[in-house]
Protein backbone atom coordinates (compact mmCIF):
# COMPACT_ATOMS: atom_id res chain seq x y z
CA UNK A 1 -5.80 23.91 1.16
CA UNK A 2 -7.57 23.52 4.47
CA UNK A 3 -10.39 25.84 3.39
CA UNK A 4 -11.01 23.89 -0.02
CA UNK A 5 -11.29 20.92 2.12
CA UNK A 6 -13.77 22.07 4.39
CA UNK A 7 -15.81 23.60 1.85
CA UNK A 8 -16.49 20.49 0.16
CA UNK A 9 -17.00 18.77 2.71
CA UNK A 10 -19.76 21.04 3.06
CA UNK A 11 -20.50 21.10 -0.18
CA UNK A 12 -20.94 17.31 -0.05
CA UNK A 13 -22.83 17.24 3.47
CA UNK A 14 -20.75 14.47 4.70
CA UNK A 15 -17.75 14.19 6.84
CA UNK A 16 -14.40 13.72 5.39
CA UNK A 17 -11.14 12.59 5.71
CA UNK A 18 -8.23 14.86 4.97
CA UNK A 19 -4.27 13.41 5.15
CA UNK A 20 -1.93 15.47 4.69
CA UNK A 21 2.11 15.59 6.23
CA UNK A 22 4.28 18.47 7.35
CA UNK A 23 5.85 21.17 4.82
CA UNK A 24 8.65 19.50 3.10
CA UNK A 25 7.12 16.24 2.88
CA UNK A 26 4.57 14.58 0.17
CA UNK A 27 1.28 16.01 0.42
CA UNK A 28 -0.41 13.09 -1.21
CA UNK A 29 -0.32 9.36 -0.95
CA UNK A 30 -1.83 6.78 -2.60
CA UNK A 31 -3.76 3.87 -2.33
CA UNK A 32 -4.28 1.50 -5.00
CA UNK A 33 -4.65 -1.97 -6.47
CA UNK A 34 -1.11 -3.08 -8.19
CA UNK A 35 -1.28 -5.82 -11.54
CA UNK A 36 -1.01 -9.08 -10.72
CA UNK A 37 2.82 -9.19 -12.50
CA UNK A 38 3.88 -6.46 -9.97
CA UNK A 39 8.13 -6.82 -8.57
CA UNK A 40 9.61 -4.95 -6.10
CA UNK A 41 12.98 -4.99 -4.81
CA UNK A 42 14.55 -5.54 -1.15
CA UNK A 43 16.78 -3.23 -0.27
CA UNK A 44 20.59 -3.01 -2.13
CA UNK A 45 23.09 -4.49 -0.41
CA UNK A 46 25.98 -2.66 1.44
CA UNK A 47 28.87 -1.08 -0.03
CA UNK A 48 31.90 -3.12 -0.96
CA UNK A 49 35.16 -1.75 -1.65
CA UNK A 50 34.74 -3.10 -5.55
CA UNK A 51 34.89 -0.57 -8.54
CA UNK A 52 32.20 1.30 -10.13
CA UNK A 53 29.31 2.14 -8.72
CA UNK A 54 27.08 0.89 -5.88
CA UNK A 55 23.83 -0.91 -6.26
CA UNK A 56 20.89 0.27 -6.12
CA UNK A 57 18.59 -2.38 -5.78
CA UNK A 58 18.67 -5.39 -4.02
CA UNK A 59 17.30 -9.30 -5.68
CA UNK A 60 13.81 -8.59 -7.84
CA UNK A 61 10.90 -10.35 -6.08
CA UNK A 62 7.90 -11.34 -7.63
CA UNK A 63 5.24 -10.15 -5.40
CA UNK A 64 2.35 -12.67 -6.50
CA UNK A 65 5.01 -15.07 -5.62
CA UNK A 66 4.30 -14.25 -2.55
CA UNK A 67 0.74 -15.50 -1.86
CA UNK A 68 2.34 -19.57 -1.95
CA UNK A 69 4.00 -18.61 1.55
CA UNK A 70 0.93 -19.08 3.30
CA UNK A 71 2.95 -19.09 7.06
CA UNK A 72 3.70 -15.35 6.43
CA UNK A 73 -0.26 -14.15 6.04
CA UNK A 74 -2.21 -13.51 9.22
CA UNK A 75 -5.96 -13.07 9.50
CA UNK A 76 -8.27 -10.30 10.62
CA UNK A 77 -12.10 -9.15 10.08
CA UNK A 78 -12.55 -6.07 8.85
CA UNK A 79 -16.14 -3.89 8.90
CA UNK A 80 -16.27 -3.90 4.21
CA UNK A 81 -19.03 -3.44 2.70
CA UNK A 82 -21.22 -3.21 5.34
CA UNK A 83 -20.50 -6.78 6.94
CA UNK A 84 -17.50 -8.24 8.58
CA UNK A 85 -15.29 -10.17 6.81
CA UNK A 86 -12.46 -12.40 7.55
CA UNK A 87 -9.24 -11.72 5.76
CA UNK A 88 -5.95 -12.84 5.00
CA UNK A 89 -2.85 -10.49 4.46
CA UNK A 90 0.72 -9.85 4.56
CA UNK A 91 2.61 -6.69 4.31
CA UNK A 92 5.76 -6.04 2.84
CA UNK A 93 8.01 -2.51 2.55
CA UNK A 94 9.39 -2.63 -0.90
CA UNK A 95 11.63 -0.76 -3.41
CA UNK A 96 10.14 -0.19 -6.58
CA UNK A 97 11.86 1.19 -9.42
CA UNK A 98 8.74 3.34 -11.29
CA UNK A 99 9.12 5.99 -8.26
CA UNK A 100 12.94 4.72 -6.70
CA UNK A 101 11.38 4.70 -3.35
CA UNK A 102 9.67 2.74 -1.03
CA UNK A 103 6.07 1.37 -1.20
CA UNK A 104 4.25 -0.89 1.36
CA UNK A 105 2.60 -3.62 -0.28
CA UNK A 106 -0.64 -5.44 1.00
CA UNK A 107 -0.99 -9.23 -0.53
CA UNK A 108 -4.91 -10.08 0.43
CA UNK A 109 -6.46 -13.23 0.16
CA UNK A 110 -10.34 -12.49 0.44
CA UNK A 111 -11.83 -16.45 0.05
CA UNK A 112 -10.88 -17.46 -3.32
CA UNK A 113 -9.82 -14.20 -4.48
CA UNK A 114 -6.07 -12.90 -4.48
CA UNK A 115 -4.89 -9.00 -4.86
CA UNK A 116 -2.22 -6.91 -4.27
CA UNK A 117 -2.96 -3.62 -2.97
CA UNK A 118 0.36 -0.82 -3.04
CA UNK A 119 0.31 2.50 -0.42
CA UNK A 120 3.00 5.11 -1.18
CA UNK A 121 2.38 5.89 2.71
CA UNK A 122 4.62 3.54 5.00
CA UNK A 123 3.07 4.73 8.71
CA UNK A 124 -0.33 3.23 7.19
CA UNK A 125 -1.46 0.16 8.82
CA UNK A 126 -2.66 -2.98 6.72
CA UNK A 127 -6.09 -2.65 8.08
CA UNK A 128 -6.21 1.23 7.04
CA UNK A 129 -5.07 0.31 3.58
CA UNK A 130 -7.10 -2.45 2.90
CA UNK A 131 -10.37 -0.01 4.34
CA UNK A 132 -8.99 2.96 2.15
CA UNK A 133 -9.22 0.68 -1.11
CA UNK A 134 -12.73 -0.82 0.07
CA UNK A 135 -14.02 3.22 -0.28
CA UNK A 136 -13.56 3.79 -3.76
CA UNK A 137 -16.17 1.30 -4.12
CA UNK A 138 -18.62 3.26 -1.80
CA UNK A 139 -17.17 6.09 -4.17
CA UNK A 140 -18.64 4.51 -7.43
């Protein structure tokens, strides 16, 4: 996998970034930009001693809900698009159901516009999520 990597990065004259985790663990993460109606889950709550069995999933949360708790974002400028450019974000570990695990979600508020940006990878930092999305434009 190594060698495929370096060869297009050859092939493409330009330096590249490769991420990938130890044997046993996912090779690939993703990056992307979730719909607006995205929910997540916190985490279940603990055992009790009642029948049947436990739960799962903890209370459903709307995550553009989210964005009217305005005490909970904190700013930072970022190098996007060639300029810097003050942002607002929050970052929240959440289950959700499609994959039953984990996913770190990134509410942005870029002036008057709102998204929701999802990373399967939970050791990414906002800013390195937020930069990793801004790339598929440089992509296009």
């Amino acid at each position: 996998m190594a060698s495929m990597a370096v060869e297009v990065a050859r092939t493409l004259n330009r330096a590249c970034l490769l991420a990938v985790d130890a044997q046993g663990c996912r090779l690939l993460h993703v990056v992307t930009r979730a719909k607006n109606n995205v929910v997540a889950y916190a985490d279940a709550p603990p055992k009790t001693r009642r029948r049947g069995a436990p739960r799962k999933y903890g209370r459903k949360i709307s995550i553009r809900s989210l964005f009217g708790e305005k005490d909970l974002f904190q700013e930072v400028t970022l190098d996007i698009y060639q300029e810097s450019k003050p942002l607002l974000f929050y970052c929240i570990d959440l289950l959700w159901k499609p994959i039953g695990e984990k996913v770190r979600f990134v509410l942005v508020i870029d002036g008057n516009e709102k998204f929701i940006l999802m990373s399967s990878d939970l050791n990414l930092s906002t800013a390195d999520i937020i930069l990793a999305y801004s790339y598929r434009f440089k992509i296009e």
